[in-house]
N, C-alpha and C. Protein backbone atom coordinates (compact mmCIF):
# COMPACT_ATOMS: atom_id res chain seq x y z
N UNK A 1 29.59 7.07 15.93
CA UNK A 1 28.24 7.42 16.33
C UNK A 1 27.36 7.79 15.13
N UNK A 2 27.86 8.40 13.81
CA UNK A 2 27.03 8.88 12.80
C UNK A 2 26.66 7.63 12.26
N UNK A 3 27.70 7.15 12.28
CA UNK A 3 27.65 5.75 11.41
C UNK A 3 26.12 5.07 11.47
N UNK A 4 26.39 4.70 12.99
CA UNK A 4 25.22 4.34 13.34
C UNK A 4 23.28 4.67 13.34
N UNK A 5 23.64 5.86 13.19
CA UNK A 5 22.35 6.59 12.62
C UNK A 5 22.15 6.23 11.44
N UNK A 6 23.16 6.73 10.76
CA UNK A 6 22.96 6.28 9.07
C UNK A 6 22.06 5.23 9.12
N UNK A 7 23.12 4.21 9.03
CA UNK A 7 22.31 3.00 9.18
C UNK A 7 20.48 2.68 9.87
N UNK A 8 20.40 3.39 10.65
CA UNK A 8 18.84 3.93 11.34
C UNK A 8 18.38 4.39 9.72
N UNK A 9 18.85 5.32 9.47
CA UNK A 9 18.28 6.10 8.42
C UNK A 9 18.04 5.18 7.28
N UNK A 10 18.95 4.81 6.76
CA UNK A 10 18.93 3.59 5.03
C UNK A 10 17.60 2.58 5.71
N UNK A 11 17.92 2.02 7.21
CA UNK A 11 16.76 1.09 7.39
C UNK A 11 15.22 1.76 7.41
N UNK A 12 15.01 2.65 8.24
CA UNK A 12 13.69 3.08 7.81
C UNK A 12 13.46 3.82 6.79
N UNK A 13 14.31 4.25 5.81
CA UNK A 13 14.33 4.78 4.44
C UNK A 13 13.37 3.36 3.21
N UNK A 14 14.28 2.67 3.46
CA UNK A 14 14.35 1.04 2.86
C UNK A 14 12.62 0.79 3.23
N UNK A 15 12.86 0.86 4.77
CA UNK A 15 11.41 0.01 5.22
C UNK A 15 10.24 0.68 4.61
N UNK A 16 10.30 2.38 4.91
CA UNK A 16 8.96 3.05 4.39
C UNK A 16 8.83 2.73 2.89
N UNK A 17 9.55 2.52 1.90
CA UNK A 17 9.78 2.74 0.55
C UNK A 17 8.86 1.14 0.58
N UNK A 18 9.14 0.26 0.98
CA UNK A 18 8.55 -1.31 0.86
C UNK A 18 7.34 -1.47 1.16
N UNK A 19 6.55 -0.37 2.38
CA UNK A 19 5.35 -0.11 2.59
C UNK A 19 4.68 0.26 1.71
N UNK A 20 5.54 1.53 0.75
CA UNK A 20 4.46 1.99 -0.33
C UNK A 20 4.54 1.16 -1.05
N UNK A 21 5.91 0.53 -1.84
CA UNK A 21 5.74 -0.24 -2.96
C UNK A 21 4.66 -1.46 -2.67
N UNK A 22 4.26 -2.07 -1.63
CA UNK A 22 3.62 -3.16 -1.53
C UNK A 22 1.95 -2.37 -1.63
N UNK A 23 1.70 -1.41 -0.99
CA UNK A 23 0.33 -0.99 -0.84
C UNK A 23 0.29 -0.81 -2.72
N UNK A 24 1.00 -0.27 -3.56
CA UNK A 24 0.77 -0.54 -4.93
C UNK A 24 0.78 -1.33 -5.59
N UNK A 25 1.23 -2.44 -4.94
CA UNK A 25 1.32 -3.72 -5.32
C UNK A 25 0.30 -4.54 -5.16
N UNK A 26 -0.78 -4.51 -4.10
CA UNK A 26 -1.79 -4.78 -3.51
C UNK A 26 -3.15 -4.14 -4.46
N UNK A 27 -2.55 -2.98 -4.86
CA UNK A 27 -3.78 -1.97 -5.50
C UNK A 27 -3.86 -2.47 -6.79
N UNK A 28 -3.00 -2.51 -7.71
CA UNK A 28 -2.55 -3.20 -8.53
C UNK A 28 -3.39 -4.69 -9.06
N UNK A 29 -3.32 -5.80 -7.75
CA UNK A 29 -4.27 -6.85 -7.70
C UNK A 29 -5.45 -6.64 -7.61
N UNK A 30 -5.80 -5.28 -6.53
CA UNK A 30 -7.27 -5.15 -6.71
C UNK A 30 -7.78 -4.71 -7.80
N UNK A 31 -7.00 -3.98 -8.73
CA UNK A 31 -7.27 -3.58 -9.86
C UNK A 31 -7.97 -4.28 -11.16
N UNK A 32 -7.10 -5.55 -10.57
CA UNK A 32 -6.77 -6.45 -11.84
C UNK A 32 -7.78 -7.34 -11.24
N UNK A 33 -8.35 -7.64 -10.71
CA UNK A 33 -9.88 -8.56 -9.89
C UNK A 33 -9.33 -9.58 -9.31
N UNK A 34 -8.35 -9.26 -8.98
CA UNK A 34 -8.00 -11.18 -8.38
C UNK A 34 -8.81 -10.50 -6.80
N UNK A 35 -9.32 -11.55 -6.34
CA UNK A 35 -11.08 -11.63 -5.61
C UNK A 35 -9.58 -11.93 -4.24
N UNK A 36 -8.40 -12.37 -4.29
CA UNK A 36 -7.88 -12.77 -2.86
C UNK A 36 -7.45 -11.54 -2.53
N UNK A 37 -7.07 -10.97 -3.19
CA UNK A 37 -6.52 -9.73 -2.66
C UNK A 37 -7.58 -8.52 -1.65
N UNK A 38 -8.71 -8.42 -2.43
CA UNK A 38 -10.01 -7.62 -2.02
C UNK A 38 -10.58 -7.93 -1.30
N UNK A 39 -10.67 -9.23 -0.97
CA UNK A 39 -11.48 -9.61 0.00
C UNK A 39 -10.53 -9.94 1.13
N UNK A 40 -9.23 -9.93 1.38
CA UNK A 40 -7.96 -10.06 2.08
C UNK A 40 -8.10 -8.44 2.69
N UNK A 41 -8.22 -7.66 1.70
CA UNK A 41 -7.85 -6.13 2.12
C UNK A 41 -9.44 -5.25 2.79
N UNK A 42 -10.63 -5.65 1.98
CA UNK A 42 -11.47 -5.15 2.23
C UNK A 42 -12.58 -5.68 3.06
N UNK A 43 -11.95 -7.24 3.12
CA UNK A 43 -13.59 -7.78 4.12
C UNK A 43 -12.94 -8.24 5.50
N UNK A 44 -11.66 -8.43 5.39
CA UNK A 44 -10.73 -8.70 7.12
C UNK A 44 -10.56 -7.25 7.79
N UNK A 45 -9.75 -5.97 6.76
CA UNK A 45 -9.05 -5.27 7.73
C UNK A 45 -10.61 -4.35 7.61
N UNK A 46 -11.49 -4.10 6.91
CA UNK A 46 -12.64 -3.37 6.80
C UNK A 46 -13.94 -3.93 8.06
N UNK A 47 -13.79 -5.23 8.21
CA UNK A 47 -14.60 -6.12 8.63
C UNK A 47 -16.29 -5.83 7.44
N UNK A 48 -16.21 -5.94 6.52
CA UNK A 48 -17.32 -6.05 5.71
C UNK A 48 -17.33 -7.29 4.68
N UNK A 49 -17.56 -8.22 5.82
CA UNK A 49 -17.68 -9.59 4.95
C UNK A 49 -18.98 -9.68 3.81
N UNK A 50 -18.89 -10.78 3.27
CA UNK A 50 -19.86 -11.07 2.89
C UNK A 50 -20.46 -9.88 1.36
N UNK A 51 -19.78 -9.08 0.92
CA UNK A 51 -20.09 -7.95 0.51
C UNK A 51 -19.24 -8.34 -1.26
N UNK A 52 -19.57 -9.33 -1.60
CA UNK A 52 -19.01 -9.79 -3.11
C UNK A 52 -19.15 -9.28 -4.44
N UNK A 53 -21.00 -8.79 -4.04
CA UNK A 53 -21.43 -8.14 -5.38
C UNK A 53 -20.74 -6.58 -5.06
N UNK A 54 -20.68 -5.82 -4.09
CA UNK A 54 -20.80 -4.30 -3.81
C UNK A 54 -18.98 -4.22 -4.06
N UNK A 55 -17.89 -5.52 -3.86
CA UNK A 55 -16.01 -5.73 -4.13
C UNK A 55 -16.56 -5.87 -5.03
N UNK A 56 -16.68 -6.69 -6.11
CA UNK A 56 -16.56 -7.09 -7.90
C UNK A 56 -17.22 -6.03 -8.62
N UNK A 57 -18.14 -4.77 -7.96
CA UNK A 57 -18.87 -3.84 -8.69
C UNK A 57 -17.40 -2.20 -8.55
N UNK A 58 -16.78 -2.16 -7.43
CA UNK A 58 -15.99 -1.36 -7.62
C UNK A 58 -14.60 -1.67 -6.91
N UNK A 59 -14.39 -2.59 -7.43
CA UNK A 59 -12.36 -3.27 -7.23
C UNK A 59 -11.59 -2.43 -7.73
N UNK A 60 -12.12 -2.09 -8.92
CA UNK A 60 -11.04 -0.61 -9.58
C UNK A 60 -11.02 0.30 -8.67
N UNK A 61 -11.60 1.05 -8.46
CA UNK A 61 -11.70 2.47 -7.45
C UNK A 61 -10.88 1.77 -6.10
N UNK A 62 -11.23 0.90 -5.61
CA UNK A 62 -10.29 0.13 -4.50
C UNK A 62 -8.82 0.27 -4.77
N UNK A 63 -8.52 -0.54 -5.84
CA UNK A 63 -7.30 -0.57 -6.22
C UNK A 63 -6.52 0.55 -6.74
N UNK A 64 -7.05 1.37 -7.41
CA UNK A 64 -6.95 2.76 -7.24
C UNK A 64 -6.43 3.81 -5.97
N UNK A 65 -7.06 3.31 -5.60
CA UNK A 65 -7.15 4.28 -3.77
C UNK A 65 -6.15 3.22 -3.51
N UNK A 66 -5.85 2.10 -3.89
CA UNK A 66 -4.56 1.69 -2.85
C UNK A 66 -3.33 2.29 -3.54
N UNK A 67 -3.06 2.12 -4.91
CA UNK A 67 -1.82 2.60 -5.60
C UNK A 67 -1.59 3.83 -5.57
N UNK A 68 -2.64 5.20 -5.39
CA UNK A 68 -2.40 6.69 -5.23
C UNK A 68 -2.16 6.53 -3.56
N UNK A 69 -2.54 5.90 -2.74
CA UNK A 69 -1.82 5.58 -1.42
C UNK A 69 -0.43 5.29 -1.28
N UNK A 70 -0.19 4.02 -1.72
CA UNK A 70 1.13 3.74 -2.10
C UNK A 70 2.14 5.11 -2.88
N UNK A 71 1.73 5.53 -3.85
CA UNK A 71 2.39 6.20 -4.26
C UNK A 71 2.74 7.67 -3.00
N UNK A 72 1.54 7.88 -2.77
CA UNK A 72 1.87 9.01 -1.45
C UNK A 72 2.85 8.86 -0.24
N UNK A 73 2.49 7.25 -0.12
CA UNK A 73 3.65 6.95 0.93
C UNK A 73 5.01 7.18 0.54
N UNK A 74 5.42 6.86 -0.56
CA UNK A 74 6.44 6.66 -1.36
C UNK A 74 6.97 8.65 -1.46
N UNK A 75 6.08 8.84 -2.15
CA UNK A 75 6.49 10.54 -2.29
C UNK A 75 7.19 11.19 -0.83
N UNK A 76 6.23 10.91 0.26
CA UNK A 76 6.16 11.67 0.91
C UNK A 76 7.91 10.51 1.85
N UNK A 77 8.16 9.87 1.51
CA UNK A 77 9.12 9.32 2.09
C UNK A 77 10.41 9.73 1.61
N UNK A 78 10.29 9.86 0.34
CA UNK A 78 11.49 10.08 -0.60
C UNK A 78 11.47 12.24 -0.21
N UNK A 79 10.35 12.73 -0.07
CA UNK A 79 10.65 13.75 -0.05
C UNK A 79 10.92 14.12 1.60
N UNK A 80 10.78 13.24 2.72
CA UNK A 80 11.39 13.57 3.82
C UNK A 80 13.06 13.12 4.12
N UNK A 81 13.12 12.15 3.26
CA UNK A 81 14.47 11.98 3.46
C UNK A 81 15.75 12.94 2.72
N UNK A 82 14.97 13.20 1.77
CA UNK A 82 16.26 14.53 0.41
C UNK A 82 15.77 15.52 1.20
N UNK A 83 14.63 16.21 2.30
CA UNK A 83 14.71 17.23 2.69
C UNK A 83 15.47 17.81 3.41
């Protein structure tokens, strides 16, 4: 029966850890200007199409706010599981 938890546990351990690493991974691109990523992240899940000059004027701060995201997910995962 523990066994089986475990295993619960390593998988959503695993899974949350892949959430953050990707949201930094994502932030990362927005960082770096690649235009698919930002406009993938900020004009679909935001719905603010059309908005090219106002993404290419602050992609950093975007990408930013995604990797201190990522990283929070990450913290706060690693510190619920050693708790």
């Amino acid at each position: 029966m523990m066994k089986g938890r475990a295993n619960t546990m390593i998988v959503a351990f695993l899974f949350g850890m892949g959430i953050g690493l990707l949201l930094v991974y994502l932030g990362w691109q927005i960082y770096k200007g690649n235009a698919k990523y930002y406009q993938l992240l900020y004009g679909q899940v935001l719905g603010k199409k059309n908005k090219d000059n106002y993404i290419s004027k602050n992609h950093k701060r975007f990408g930013i706010l995604y990797i201190m995201l990522g990283i929070i997910v990450d913290a706060l995962i690693l510190w619920f599981q050693f708790n």
